[in-house]
N, C-alpha and C. Protein backbone atom coordinates (compact mmCIF):
# COMPACT_ATOMS: atom_id res chain seq x y z
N UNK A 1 119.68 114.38 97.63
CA UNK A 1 120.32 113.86 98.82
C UNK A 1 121.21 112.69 98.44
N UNK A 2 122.39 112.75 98.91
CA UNK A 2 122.79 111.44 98.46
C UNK A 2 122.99 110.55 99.68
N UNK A 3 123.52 109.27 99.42
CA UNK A 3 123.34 107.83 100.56
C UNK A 3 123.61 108.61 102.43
N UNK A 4 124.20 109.27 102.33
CA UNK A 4 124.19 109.68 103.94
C UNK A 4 123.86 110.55 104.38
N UNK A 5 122.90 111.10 103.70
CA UNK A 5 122.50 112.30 104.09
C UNK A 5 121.28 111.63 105.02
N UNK A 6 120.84 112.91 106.37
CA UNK A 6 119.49 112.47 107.05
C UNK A 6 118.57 113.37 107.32
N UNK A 7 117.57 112.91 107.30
CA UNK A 7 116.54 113.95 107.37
C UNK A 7 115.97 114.28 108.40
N UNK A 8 115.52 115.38 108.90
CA UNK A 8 114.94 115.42 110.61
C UNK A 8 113.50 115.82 110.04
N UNK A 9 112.72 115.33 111.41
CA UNK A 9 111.02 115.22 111.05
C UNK A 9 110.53 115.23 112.77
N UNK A 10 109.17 115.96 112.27
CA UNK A 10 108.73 116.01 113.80
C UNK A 10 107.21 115.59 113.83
N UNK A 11 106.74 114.79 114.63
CA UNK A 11 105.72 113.76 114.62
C UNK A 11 104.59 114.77 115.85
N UNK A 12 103.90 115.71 115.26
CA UNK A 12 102.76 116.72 115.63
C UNK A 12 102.07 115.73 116.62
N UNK A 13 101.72 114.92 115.72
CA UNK A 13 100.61 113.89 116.65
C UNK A 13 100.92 113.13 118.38
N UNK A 14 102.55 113.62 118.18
CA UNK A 14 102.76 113.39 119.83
C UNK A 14 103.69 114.61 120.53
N UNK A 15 104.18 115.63 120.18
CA UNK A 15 104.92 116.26 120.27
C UNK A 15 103.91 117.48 121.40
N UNK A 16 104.63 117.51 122.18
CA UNK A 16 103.64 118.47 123.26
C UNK A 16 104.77 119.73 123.52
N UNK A 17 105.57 119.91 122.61
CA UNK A 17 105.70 121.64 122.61
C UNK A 17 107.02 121.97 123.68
N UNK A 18 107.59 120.73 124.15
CA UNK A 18 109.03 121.23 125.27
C UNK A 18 110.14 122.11 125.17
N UNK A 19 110.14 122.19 123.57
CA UNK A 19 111.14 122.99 122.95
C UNK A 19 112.50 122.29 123.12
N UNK A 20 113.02 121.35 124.00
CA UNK A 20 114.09 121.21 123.99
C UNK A 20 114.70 121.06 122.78
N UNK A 21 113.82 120.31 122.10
CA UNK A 21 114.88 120.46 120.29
C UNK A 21 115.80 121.53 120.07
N UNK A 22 115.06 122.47 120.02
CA UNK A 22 115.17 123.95 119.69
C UNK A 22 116.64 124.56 120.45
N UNK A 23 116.40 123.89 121.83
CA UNK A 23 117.75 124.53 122.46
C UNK A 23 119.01 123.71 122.21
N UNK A 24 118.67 122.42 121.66
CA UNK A 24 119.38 121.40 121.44
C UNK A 24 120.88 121.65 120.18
N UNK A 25 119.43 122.28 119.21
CA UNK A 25 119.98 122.28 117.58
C UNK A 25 119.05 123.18 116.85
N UNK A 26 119.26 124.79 117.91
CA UNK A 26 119.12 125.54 117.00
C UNK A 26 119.17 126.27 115.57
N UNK A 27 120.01 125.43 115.07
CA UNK A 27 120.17 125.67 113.50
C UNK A 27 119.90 125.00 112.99
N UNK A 28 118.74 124.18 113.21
CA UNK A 28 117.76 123.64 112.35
C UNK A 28 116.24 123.88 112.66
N UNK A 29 116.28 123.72 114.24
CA UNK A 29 114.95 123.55 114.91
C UNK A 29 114.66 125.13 114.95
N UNK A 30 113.96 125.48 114.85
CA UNK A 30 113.55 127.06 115.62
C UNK A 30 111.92 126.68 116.01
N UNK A 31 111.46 127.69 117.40
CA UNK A 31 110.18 127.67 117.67
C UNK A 31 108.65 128.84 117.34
N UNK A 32 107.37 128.00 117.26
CA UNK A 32 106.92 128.85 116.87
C UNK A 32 106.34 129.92 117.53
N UNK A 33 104.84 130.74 117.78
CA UNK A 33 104.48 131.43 119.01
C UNK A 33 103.33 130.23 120.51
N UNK A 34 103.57 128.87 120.11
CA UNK A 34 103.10 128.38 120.99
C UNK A 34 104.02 127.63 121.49
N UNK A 35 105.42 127.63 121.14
CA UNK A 35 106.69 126.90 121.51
C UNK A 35 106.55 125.11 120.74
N UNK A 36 106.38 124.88 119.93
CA UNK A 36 106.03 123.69 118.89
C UNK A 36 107.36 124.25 117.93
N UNK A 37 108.27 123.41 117.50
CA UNK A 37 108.95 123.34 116.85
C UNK A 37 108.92 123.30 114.92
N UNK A 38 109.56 124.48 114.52
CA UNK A 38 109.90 124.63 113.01
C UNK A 38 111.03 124.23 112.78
N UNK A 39 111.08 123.37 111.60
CA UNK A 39 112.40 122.85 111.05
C UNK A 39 112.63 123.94 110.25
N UNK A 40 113.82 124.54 110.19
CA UNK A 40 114.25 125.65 109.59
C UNK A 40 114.75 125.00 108.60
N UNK A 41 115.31 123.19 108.36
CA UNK A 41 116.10 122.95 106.97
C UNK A 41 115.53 121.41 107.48
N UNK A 42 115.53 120.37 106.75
CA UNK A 42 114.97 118.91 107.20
C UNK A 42 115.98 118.03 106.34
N UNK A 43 116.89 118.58 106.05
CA UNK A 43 118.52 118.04 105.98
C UNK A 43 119.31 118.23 106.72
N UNK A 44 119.91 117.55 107.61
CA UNK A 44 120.76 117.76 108.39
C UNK A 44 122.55 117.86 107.76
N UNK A 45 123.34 119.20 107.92
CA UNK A 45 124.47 118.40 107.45
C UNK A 45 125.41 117.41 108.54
N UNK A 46 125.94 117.09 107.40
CA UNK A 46 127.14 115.92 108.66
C UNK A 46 127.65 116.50 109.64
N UNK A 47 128.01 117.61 109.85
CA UNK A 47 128.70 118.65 111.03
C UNK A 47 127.53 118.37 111.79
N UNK A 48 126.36 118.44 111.81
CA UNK A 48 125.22 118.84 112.81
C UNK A 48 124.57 117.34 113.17
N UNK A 49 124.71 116.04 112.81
CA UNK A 49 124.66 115.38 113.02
C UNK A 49 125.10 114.61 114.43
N UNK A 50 125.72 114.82 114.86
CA UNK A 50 125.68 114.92 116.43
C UNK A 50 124.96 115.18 117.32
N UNK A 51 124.74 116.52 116.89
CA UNK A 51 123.72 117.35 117.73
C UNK A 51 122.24 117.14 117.49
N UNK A 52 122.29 116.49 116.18
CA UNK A 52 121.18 116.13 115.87
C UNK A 52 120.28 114.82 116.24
N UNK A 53 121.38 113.77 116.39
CA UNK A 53 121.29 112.94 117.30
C UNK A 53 120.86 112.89 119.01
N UNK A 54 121.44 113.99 118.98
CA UNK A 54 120.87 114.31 120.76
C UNK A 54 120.20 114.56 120.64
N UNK A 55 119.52 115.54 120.05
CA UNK A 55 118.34 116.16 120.45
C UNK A 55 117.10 115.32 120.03
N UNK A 56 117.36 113.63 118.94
CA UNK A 56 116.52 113.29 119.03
C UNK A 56 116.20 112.48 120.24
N UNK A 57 117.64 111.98 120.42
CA UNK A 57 117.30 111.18 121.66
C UNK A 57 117.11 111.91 123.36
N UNK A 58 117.10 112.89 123.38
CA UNK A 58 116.66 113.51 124.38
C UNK A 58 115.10 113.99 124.18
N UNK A 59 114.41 114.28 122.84
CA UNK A 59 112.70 115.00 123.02
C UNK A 59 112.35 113.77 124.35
N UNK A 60 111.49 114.06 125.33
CA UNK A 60 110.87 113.77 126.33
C UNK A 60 109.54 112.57 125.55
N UNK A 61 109.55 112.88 124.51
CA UNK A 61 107.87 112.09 123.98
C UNK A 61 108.31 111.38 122.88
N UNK A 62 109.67 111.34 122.52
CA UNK A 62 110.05 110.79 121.11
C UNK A 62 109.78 111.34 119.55
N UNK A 63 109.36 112.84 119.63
CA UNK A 63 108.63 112.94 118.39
C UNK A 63 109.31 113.83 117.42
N UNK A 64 110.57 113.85 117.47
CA UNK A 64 111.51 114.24 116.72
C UNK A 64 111.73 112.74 116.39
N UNK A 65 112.05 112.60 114.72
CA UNK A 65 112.86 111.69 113.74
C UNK A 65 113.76 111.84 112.88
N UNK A 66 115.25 111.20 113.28
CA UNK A 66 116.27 110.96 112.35
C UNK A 66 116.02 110.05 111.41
N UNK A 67 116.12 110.04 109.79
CA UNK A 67 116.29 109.32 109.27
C UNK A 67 117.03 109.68 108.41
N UNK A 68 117.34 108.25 107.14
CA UNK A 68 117.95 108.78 106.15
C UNK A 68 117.19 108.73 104.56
């Protein structure tokens, strides 16, 4: 990874399954058979970074994480 790259992460321990990620930024997020979110890649590229941004700041419980 180099300096700007970010990583997406999802925090189980509070995450109650809304899916909105998923509809957010489907090409990263996908869901599983209880609707709990799979990171399909936990690099985000810069194109998706936007979207990736929303969708953290929209989860309802906070338990999606941008970092770098």
């Amino acid at each position: 990874m180099s300096g700007d790259d970010r990583s997406l992460a999802v925090d189980f321990t509070v995450c109650d399954g809304h899916g909105l990620c998923a509809e957010l930024l489907p090409e990263l997020v996908g869901l599983d058979e209880w609707g709990y979110p799979v990171l399909r890649a936990a690099t985000v590229p810069a194109g998706l970074l936007p979207d990736a941004r929303r969708a953290v700041a929209a989860c309802p419980v906070m338990a999606l994480r941008l970092s770098r």
